[in-house]
C-alpha atoms as a PDB file:
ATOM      1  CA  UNK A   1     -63.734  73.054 -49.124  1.00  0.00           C
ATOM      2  CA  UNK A   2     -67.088  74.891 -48.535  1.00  0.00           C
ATOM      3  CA  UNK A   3     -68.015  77.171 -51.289  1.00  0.00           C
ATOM      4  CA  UNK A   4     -66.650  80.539 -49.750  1.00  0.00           C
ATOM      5  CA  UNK A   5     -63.530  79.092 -49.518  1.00  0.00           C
ATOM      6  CA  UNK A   6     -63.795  78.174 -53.344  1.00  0.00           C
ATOM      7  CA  UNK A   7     -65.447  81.826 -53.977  1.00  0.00           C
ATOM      8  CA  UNK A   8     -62.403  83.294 -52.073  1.00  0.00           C
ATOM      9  CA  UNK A   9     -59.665  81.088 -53.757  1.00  0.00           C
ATOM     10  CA  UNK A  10     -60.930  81.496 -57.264  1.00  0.00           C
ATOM     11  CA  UNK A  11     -60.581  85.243 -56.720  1.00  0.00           C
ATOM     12  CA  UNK A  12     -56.900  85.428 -55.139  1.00  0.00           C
ATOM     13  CA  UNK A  13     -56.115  83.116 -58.480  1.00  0.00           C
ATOM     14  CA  UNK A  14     -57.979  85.917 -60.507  1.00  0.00           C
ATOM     15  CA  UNK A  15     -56.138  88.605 -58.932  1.00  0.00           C
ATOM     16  CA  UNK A  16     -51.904  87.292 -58.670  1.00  0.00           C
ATOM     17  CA  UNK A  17     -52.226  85.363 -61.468  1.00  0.00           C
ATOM     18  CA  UNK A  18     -49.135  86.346 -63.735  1.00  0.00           C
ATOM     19  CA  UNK A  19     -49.849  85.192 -66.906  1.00  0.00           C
ATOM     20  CA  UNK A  20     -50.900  87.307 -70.087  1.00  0.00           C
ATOM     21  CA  UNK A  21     -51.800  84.246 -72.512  1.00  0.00           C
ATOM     22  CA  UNK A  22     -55.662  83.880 -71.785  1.00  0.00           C
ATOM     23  CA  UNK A  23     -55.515  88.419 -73.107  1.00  0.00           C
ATOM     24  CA  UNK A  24     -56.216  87.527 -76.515  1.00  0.00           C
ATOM     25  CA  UNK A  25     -58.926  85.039 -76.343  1.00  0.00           C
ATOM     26  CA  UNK A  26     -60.727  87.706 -74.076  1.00  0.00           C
ATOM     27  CA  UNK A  27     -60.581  90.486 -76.143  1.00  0.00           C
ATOM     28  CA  UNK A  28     -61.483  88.705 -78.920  1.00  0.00           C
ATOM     29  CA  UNK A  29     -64.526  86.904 -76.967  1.00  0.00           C
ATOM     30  CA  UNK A  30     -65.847  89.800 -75.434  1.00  0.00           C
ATOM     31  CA  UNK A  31     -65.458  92.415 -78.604  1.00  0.00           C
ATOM     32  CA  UNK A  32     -67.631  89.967 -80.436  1.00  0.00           C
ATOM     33  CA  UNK A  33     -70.124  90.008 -77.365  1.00  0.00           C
ATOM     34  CA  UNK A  34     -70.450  93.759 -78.578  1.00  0.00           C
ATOM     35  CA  UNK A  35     -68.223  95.051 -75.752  1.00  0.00           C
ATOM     36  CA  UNK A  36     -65.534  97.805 -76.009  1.00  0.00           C
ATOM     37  CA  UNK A  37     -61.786  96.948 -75.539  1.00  0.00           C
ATOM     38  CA  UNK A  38     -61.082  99.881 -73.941  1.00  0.00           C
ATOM     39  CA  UNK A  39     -64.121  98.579 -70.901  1.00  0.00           C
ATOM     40  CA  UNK A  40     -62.247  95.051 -71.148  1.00  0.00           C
ATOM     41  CA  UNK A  41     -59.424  95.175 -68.112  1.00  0.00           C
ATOM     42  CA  UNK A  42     -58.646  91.314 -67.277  1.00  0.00           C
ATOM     43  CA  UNK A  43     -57.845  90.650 -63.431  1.00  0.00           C
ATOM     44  CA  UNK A  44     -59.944  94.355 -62.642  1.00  0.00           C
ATOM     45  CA  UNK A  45     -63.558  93.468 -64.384  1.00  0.00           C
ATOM     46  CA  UNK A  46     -63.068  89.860 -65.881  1.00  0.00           C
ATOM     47  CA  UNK A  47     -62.941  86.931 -63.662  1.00  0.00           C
ATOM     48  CA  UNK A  48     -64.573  83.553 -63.463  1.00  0.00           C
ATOM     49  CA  UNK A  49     -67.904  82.777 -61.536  1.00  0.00           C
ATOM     50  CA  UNK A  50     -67.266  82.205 -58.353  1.00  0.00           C
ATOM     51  CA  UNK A  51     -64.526  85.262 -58.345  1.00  0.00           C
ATOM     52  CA  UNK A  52     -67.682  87.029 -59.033  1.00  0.00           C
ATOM     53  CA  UNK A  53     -69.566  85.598 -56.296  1.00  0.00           C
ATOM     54  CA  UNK A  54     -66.548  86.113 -53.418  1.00  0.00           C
ATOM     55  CA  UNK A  55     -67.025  89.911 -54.821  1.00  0.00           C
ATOM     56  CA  UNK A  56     -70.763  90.502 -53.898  1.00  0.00           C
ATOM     57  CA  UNK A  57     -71.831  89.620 -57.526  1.00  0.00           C
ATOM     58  CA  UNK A  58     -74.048  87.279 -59.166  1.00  0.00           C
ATOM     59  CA  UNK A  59     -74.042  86.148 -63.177  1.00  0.00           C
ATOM     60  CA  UNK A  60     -76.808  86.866 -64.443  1.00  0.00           C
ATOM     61  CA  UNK A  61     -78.625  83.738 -65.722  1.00  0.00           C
ATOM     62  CA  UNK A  62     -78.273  83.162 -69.462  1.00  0.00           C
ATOM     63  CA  UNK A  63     -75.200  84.832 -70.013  1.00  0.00           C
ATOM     64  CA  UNK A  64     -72.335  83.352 -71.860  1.00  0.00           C
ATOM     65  CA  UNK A  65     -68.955  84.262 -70.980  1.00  0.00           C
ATOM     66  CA  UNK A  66     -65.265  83.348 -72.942  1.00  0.00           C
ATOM     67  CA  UNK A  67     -63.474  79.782 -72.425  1.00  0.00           C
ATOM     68  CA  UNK A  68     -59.944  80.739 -71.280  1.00  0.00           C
ATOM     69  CA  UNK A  69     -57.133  78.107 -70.308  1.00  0.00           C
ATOM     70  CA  UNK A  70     -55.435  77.894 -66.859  1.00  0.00           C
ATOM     71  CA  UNK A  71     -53.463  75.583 -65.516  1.00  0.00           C
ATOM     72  CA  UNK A  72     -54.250  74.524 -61.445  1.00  0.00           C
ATOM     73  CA  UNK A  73     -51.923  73.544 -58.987  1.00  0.00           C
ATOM     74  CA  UNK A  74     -52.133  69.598 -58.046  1.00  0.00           C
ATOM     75  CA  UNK A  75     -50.647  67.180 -56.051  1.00  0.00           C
ATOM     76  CA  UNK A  76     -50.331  63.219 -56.071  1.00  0.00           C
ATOM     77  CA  UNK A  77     -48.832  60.571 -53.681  1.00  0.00           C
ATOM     78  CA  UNK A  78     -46.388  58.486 -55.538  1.00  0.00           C
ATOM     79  CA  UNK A  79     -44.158  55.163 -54.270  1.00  0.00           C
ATOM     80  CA  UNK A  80     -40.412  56.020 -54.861  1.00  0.00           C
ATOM     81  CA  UNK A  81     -37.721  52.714 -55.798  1.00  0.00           C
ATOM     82  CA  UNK A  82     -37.001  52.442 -52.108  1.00  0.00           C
ATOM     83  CA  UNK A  83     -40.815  51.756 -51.386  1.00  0.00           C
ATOM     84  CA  UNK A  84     -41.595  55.403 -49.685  1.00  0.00           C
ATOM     85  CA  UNK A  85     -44.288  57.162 -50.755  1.00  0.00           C
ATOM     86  CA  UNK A  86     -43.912  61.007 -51.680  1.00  0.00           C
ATOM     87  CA  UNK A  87     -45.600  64.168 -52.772  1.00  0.00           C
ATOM     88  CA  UNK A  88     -45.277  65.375 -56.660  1.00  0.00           C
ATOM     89  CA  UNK A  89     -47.036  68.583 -57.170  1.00  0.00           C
ATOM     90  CA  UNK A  90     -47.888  69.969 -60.741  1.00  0.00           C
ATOM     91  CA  UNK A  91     -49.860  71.600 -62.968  1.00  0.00           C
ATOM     92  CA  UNK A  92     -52.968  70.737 -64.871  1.00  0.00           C
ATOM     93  CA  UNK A  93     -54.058  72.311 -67.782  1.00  0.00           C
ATOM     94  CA  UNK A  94     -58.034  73.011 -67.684  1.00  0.00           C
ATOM     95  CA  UNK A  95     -60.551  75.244 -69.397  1.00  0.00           C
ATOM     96  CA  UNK A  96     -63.171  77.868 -67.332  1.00  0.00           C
ATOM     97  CA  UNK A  97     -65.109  80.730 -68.314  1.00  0.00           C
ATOM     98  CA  UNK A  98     -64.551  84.481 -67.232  1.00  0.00           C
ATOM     99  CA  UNK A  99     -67.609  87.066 -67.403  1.00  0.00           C
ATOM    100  CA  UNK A 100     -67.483  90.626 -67.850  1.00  0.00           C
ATOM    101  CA  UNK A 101     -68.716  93.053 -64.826  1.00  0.00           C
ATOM    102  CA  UNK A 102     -71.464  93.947 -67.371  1.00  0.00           C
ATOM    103  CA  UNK A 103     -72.885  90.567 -67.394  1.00  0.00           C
ATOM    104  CA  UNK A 104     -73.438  90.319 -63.359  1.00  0.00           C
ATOM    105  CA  UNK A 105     -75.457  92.307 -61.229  1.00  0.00           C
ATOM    106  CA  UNK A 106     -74.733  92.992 -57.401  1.00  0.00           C
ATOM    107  CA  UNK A 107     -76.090  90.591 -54.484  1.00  0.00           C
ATOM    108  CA  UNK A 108     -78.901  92.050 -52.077  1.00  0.00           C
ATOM    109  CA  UNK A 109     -77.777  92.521 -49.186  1.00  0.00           C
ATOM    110  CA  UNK A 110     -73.977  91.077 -49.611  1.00  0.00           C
ATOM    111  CA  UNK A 111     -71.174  93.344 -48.684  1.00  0.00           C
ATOM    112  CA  UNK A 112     -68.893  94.138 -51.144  1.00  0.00           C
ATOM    113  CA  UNK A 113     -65.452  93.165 -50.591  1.00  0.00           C
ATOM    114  CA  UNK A 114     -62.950  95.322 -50.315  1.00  0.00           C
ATOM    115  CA  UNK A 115     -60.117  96.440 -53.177  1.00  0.00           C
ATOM    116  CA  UNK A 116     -57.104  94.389 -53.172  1.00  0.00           C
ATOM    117  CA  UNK A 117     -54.370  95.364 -51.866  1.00  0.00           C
ATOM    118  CA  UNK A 118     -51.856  95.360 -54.573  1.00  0.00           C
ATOM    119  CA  UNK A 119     -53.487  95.544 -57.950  1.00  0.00           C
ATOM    120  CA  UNK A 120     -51.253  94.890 -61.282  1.00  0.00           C
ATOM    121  CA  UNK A 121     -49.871  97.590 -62.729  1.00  0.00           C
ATOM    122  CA  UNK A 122     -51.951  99.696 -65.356  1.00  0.00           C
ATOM    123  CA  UNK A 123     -50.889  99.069 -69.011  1.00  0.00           C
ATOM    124  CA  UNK A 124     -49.838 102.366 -70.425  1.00  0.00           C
ATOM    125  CA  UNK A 125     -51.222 101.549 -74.214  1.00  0.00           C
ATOM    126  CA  UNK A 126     -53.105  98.320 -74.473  1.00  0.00           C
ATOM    127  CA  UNK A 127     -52.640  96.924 -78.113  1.00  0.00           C
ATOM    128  CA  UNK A 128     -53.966  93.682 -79.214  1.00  0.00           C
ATOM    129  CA  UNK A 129     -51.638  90.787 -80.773  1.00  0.00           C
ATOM    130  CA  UNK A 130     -51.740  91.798 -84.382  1.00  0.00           C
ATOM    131  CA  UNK A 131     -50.973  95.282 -83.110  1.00  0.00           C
ATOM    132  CA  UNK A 132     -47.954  93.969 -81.718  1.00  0.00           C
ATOM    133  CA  UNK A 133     -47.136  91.749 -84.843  1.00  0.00           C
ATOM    134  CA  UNK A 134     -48.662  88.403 -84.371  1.00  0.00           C
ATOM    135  CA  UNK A 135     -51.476  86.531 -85.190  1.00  0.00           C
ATOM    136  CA  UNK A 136     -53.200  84.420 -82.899  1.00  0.00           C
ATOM    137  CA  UNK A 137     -52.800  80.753 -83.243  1.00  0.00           C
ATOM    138  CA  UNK A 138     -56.588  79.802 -82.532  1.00  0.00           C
ATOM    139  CA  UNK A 139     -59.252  81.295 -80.741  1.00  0.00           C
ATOM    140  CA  UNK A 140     -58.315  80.122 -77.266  1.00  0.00           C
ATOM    141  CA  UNK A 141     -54.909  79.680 -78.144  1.00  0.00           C
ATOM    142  CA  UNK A 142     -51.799  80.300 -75.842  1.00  0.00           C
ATOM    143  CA  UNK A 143     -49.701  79.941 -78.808  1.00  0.00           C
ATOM    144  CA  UNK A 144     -48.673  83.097 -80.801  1.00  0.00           C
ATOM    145  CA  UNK A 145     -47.188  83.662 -84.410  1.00  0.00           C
ATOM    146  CA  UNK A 146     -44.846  86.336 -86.071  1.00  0.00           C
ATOM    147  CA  UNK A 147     -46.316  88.114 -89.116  1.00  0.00           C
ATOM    148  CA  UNK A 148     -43.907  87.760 -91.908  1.00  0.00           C
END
């Protein structure tokens, strides 16, 4: 896979991913980076390097972003009883790091790519977890506990 193909496939995984349990960790990240919730909007203006790359941006060079859990899709050839081999496909748990929009500056001369398509739906009210009655489980945590 040459590296627009990664660039390109790290941003469709950016964009359709469906899962909300990396929200916490980068809202908590970024607000102590100094930035604003309100100018935090995951999967619009958060997403990992080379998302940032297949968009006509660039990190800039020193800048730390947040650790954030995802899981990729994998595959591996395994020998059933009767001697055939066959496909399993799962999921892998691994940690990368997202970057604000405010932490990358736009490539000379590379076109910018155009808007998606379909973009998720805009959250009427954005609270954060202990808003919503629970405390996060650990800083990069996917795990979530009521308040009592």
């Amino acid at each position: 896979m040459d590296k627009h193909e990664i660039q390109a496939q790290a941003l469709a995984n950016a964009r359709n991913g469906q899962s909300f349990s990396n929200y916490g960790a980068i809202y908590e990240g970024f607000g102590a980076m100094g930035i604003a919730e309100s100018d935090i909007l995951p999967r619009e203006n958060v997403f990992t390097y080379h998302a940032w790359r297949a968009l006509g941006r660039q990190v800039r060079k020193g800048e730390h972003g947040v650790k954030v859990a995802t899981y990729v899709p994998m595959e591996k050839r395994v020998q059933d009883d009767s001697g055939s081999e066959k496909v399993e496909a799962f999921r892998a748990p691994r940690m990368t790091t997202v970057f604000h929009v405010s932490q990358t500056d736009a490539i000379d001369g590379a076109q910018q790519q155009a808007k998606p398509e379909s973009k998720p739906e805009p959250v009427a009210e954005r609270k954060t977890a202990e808003q919503q009655g629970f405390t996060v489980g650990g800083y990069y945590s996917d795990e979530f506990t009521p308040i009592n």
